[in-house]
C-alpha atoms as a PDB file:
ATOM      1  CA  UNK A   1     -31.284  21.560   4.704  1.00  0.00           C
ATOM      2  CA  UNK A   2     -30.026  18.758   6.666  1.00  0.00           C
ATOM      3  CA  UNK A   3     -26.666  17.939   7.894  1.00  0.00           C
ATOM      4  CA  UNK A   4     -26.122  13.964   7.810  1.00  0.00           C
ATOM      5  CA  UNK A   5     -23.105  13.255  10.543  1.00  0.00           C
ATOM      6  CA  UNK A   6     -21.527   9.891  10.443  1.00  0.00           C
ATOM      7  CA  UNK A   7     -19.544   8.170  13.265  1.00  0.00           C
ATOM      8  CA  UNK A   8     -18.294   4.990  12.350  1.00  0.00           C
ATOM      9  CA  UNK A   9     -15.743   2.936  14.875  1.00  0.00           C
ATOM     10  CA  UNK A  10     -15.068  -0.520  14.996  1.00  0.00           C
ATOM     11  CA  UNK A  11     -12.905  -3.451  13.501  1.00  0.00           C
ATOM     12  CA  UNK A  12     -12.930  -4.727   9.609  1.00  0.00           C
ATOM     13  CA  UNK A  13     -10.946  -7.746   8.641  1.00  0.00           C
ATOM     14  CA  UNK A  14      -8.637  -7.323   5.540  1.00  0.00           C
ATOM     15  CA  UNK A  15      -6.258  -9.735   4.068  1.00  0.00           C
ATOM     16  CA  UNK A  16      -2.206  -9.047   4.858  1.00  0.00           C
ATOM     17  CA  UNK A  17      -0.768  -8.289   2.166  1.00  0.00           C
ATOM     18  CA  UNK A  18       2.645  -9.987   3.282  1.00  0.00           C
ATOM     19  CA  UNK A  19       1.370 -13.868   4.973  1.00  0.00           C
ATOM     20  CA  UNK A  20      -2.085 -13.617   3.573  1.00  0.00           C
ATOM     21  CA  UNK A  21      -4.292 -14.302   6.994  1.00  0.00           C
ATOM     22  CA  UNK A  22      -7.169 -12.467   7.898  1.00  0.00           C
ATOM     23  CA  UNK A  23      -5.726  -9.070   9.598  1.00  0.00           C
ATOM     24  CA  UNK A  24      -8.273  -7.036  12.113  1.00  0.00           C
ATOM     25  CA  UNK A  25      -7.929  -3.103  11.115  1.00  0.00           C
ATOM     26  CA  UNK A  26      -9.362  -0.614  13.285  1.00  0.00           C
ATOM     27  CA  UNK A  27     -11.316   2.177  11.805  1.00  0.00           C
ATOM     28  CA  UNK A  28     -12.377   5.233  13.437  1.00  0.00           C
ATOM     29  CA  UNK A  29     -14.089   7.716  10.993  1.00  0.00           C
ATOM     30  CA  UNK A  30     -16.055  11.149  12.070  1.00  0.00           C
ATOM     31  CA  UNK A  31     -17.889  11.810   8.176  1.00  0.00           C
ATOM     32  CA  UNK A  32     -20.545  14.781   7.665  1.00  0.00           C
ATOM     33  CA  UNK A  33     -22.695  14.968   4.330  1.00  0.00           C
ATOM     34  CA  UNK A  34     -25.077  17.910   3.897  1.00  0.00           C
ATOM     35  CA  UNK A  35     -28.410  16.974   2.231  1.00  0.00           C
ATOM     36  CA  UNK A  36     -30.391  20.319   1.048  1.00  0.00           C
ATOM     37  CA  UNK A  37     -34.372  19.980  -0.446  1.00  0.00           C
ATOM     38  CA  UNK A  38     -35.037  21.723  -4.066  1.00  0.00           C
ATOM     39  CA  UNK A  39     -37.030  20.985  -6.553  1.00  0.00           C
ATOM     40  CA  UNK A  40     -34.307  21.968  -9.157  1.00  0.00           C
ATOM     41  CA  UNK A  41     -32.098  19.620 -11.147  1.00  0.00           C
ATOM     42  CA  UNK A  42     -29.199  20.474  -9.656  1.00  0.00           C
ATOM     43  CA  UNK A  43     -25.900  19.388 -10.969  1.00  0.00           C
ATOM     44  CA  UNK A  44     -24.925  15.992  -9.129  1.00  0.00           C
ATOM     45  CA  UNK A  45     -22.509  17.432  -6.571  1.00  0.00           C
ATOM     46  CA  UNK A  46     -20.247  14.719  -4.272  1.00  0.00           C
ATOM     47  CA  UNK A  47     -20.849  17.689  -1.610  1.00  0.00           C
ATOM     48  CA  UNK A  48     -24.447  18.427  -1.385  1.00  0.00           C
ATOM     49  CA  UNK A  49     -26.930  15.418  -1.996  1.00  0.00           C
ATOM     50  CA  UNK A  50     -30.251  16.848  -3.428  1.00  0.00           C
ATOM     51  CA  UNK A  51     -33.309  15.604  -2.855  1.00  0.00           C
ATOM     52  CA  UNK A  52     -36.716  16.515  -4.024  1.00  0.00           C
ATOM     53  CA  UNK A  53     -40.055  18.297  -2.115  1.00  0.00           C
ATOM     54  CA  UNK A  54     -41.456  15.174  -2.092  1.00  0.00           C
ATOM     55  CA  UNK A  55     -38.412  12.977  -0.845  1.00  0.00           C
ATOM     56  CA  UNK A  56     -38.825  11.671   2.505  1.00  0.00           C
ATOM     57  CA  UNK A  57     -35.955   9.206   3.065  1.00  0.00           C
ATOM     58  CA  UNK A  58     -31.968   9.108   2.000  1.00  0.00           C
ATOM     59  CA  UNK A  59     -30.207   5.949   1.440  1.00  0.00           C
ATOM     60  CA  UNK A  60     -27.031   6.280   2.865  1.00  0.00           C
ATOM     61  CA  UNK A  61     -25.360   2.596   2.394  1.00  0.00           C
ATOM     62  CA  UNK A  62     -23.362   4.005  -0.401  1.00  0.00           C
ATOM     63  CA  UNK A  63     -22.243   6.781   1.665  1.00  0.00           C
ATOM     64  CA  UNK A  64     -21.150   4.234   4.296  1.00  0.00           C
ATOM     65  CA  UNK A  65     -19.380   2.129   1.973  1.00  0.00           C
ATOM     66  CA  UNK A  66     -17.110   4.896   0.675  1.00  0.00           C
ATOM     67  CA  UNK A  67     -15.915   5.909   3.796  1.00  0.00           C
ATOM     68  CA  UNK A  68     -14.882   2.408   4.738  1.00  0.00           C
ATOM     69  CA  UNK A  69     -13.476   1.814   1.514  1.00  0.00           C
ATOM     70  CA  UNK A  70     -11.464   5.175   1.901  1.00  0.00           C
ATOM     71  CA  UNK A  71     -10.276   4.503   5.652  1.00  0.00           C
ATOM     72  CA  UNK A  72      -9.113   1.367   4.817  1.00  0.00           C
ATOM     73  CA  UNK A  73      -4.721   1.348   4.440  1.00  0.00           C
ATOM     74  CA  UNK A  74      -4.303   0.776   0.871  1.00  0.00           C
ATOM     75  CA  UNK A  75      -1.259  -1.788   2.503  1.00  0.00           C
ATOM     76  CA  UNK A  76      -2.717  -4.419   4.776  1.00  0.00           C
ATOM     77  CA  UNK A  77       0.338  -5.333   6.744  1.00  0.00           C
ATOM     78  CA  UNK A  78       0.890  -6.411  10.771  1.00  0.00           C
ATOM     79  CA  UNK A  79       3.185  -4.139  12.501  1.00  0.00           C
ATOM     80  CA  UNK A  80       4.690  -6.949  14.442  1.00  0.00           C
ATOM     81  CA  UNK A  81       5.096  -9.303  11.867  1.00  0.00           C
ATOM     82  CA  UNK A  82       5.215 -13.112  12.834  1.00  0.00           C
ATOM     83  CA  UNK A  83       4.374 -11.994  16.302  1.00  0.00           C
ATOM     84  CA  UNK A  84       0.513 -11.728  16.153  1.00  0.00           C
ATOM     85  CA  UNK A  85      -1.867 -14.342  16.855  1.00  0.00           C
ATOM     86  CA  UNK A  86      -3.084 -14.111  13.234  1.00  0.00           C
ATOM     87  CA  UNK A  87      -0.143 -14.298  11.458  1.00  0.00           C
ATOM     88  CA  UNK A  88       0.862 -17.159   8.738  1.00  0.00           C
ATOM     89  CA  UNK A  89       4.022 -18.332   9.886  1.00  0.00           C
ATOM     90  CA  UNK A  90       4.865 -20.585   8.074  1.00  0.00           C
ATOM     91  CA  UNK A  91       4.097 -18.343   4.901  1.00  0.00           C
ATOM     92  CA  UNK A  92       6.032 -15.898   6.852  1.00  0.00           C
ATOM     93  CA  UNK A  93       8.903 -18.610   6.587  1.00  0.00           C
ATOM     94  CA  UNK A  94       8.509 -19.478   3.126  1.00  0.00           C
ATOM     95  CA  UNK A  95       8.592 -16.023   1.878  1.00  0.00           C
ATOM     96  CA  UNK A  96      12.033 -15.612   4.286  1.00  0.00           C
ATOM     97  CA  UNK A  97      13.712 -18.737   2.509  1.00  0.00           C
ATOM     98  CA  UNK A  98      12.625 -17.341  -0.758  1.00  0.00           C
ATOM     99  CA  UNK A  99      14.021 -14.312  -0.221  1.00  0.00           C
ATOM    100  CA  UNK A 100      17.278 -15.748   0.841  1.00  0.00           C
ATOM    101  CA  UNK A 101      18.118 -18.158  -1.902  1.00  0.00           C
ATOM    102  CA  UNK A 102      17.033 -15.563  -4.324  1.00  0.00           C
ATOM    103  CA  UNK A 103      19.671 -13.537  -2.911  1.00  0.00           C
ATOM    104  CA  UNK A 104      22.843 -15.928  -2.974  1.00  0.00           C
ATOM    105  CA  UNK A 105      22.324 -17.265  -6.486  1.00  0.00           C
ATOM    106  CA  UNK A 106      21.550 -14.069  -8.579  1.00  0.00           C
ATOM    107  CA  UNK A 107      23.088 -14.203 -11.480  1.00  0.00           C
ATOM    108  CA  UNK A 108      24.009 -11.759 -13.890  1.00  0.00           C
ATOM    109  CA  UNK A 109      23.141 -11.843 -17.829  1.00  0.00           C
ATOM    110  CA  UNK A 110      26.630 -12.210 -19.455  1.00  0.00           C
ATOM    111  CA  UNK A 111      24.889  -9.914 -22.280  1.00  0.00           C
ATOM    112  CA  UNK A 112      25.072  -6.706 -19.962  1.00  0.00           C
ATOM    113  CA  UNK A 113      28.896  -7.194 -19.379  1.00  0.00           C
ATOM    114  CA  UNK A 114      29.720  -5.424 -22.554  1.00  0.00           C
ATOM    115  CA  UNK A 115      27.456  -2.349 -21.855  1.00  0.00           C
ATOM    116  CA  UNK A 116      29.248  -2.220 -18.064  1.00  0.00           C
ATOM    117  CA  UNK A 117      32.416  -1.908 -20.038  1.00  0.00           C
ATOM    118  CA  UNK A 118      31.256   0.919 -22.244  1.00  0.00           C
ATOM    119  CA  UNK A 119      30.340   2.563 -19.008  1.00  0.00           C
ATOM    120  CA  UNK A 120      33.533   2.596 -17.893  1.00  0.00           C
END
């Protein structure tokens, strides 16, 4: 049996989800993966990766992948948004304007006014 353990630390870039630029995430992931030798067909367990007698290397890239993929926030945003070198300001601004107007002039569908009144 072997006992694969993974150490993976460093920076990925991801896309902000809110301005769009290229955000740096850190990642810092401890991983362990136990690899045991049989000659059986073993069911294919996510656990245990089975390898035969005869079987004298393990490719591990998919491995890798996953745990990057999970560590990864499934939200890419800044925490100090607008006040990081790599934010988008002025997508930062547009968005903010947007966001405004569509405040001040929303409107409501006269056809809803007679279920309000039935509410009532």
């Amino acid at each position: 049996m072997l006992i694969l353990n993974f150490k993976i630390d460093g920076t990925i870039d991801t896309t902000c989800d809110r301005c769009l630029s290229q955000l740096p995430q850190q990642v810092d992931i401890t991983e362990q993966q136990i690899a045991k030798f049989s000659d059986e067909l073993i069911d294919e367990d996510e656990e245990i990766i089975t390898l035969g007698k005869n079987d004298h290397e393990i490719d591990v890239a998919g491995l890798i992948y996953e745990y990057i993929n999970v560590a990864v926030p499934f939200t890419s945003v800044c925490d100090n948004e607008g006040e990081t070198p790599y934010c988008d300001k002025e997508m930062l601004e547009k968005l903010n304007s947007f966001s405004a107007n569509g405040e001040q002039s929303e409107q409501t569908d006269p056809r809803w006014d007679a279920l309000r009144k039935m509410n009532k």
